[in-house]
Protein backbone atom coordinates (compact mmCIF):
# COMPACT_ATOMS: atom_id res chain seq x y z
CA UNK A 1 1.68 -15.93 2.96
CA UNK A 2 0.47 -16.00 -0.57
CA UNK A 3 2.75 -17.07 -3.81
CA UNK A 4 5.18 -14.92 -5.29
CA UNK A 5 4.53 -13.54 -8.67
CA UNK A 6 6.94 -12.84 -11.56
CA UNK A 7 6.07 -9.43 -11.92
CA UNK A 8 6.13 -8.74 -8.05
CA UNK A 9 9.39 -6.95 -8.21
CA UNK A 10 8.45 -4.75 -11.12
CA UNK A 11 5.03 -3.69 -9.93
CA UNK A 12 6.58 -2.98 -6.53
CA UNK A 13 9.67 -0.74 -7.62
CA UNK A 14 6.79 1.42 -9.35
CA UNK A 15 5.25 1.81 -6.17
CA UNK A 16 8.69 2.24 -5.09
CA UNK A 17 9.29 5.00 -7.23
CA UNK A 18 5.39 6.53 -6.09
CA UNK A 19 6.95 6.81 -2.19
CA UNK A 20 9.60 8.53 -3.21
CA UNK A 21 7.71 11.26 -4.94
CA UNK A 22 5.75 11.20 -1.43
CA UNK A 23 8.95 11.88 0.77
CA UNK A 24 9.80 14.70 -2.01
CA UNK A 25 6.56 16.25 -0.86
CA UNK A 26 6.78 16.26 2.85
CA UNK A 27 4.48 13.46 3.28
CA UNK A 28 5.20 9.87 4.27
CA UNK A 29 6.99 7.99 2.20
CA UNK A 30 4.51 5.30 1.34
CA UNK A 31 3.64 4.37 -3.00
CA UNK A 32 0.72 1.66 -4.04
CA UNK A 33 -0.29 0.49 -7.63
CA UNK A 34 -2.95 -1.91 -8.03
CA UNK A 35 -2.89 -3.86 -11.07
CA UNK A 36 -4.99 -6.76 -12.68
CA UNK A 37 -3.85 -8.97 -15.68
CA UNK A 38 -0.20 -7.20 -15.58
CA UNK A 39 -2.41 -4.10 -16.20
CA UNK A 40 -2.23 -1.27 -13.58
CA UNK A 41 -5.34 0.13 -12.72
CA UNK A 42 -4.60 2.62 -10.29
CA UNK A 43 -1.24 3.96 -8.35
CA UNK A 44 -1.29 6.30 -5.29
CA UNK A 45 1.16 7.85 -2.87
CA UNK A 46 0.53 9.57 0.41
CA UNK A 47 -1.06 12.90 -0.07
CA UNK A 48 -2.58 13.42 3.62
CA UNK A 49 -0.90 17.00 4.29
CA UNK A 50 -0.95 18.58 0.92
CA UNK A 51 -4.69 17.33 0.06
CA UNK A 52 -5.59 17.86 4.21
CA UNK A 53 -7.62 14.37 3.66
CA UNK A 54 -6.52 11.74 6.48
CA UNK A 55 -8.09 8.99 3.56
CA UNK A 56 -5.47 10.14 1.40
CA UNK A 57 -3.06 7.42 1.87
CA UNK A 58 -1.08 5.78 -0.73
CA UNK A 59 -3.67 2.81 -0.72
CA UNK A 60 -6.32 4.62 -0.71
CA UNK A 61 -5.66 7.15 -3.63
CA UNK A 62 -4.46 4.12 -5.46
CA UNK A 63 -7.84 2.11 -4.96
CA UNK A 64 -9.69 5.12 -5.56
CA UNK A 65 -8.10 5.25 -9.89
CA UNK A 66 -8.85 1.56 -9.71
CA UNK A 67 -12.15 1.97 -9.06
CA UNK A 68 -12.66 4.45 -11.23
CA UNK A 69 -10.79 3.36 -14.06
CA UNK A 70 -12.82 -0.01 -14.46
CA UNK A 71 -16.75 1.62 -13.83
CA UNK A 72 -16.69 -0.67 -10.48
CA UNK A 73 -16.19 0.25 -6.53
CA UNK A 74 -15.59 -3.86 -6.66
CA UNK A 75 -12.06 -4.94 -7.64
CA UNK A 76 -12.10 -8.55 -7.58
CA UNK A 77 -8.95 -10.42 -9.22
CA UNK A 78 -6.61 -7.32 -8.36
CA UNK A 79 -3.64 -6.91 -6.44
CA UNK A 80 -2.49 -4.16 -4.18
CA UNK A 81 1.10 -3.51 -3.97
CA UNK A 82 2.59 -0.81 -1.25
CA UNK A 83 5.54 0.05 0.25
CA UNK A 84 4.74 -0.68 3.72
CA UNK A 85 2.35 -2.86 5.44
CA UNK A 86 -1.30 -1.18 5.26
CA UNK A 87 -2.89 0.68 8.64
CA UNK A 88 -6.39 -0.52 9.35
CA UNK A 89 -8.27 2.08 7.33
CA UNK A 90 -6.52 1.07 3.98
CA UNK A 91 -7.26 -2.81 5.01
CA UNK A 92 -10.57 -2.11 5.30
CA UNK A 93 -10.67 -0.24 1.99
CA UNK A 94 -9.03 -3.32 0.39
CA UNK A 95 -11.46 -5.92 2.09
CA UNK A 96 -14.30 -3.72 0.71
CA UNK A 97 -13.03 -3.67 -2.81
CA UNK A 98 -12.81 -6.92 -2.75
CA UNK A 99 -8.98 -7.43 -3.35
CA UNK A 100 -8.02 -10.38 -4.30
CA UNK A 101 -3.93 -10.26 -3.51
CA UNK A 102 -1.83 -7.90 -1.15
CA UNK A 103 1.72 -7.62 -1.49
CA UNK A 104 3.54 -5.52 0.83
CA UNK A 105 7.15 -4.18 0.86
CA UNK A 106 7.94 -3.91 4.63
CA UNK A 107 6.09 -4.34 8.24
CA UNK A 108 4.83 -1.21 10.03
CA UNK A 109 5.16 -2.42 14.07
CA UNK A 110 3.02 0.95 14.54
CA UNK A 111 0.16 0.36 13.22
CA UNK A 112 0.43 -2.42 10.80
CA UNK A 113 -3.45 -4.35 9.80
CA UNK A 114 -1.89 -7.29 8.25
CA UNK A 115 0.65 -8.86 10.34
CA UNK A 116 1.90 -6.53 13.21
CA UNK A 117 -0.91 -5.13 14.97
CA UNK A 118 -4.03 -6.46 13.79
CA UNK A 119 -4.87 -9.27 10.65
CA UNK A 120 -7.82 -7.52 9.36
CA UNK A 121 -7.35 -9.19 6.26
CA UNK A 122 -7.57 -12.65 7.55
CA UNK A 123 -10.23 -12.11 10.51
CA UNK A 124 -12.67 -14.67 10.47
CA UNK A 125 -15.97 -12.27 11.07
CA UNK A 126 -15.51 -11.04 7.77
CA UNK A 127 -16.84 -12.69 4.38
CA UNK A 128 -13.81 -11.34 2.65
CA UNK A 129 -9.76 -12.84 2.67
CA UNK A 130 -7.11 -11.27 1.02
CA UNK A 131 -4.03 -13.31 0.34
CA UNK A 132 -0.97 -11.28 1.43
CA UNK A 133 2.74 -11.75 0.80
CA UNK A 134 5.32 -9.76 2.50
CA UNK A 135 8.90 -8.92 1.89
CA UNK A 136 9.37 -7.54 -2.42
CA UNK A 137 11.98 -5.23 -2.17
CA UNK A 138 12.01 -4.84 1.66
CA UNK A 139 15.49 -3.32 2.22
CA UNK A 140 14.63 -0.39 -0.35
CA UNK A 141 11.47 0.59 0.48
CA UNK A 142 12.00 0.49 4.60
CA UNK A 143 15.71 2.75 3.88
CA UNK A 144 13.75 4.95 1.84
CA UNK A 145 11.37 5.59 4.85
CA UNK A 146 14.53 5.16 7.68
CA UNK A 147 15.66 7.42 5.69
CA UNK A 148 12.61 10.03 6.00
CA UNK A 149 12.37 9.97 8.99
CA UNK A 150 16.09 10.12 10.14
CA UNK A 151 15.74 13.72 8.04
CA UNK A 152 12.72 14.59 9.48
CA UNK A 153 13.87 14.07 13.26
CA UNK A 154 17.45 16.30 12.35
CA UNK A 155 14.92 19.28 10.91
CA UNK A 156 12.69 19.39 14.23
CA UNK A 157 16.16 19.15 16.74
């Protein structure tokens, strides 16, 4: 859903590049920038187990510079880009910033708040939409979390 933007790909291998760091740390593999007028505003990465904060995921951390960068808990006109397909707590962080634009990397069929479990984004009881477009570098950033995991499950065997 949504158009695709020319800078979709860039913006996205950043955030790319942000889960990656992530995975290097033990934590999920998950990156997010959010950017405005080609200008990034804030970029994030999970940080859950090494900041013991279950807010701090990738979205969040990265909505969290936003904010603070522009004076404004309000974030209108912005994009969110991430890795994978936001849970429920980062969609609700994005539908109270008022994001304008989500663009996600890959599905989570876990726990997924735009497409897989739930479509917070989209639900008619709220007086906020995001548009959402799926699929910007899918193949890197779900291998990068196959990956993860696939290391993760040989560690605890």
């Amino acid at each position: 859903m949504g158009d695709t933007d020319p800078e979709d790909a860039h913006w996205m291998d950043r955030a790319l590049t942000l889960a990656r760091l992530a995975g290097t740390e033990g934590e999920v593999p998950v990156g997010a920038v959010v950017v405005q007028d080609g200008v990034m505003l804030g970029e994030g990465w999970n940080r859950s187990i090494g900041l013991c904060d279950p807010t701090a995921h990738a979205e969040v951390q990265a909505l969290r510079l936003a904010a603070q960068s522009v004076g404004n808990y309000r974030l209108p006109g912005a994009t969110l880009y991430s890795t994978l397909e936001p849970c429920p707590m980062c969609a609700g962080a994005m539908l109270h910033a008022r994001i304008k634009r989500l663009v996600f990397a890959t599905c989570d069929p876990r726990s997924g708040a735009v497409v897989s479990q739930f479509a917070l984004l989209q639900s008619a009881t709220l007086n906020h939409r995001v548009i959402w477009n799926t699929g910007i570098l899918q193949t890197e950033c779900a291998e990068v979390l196959h990956s993860f995991f696939r290391q993760r499950r040989r560690i605890t065997a």
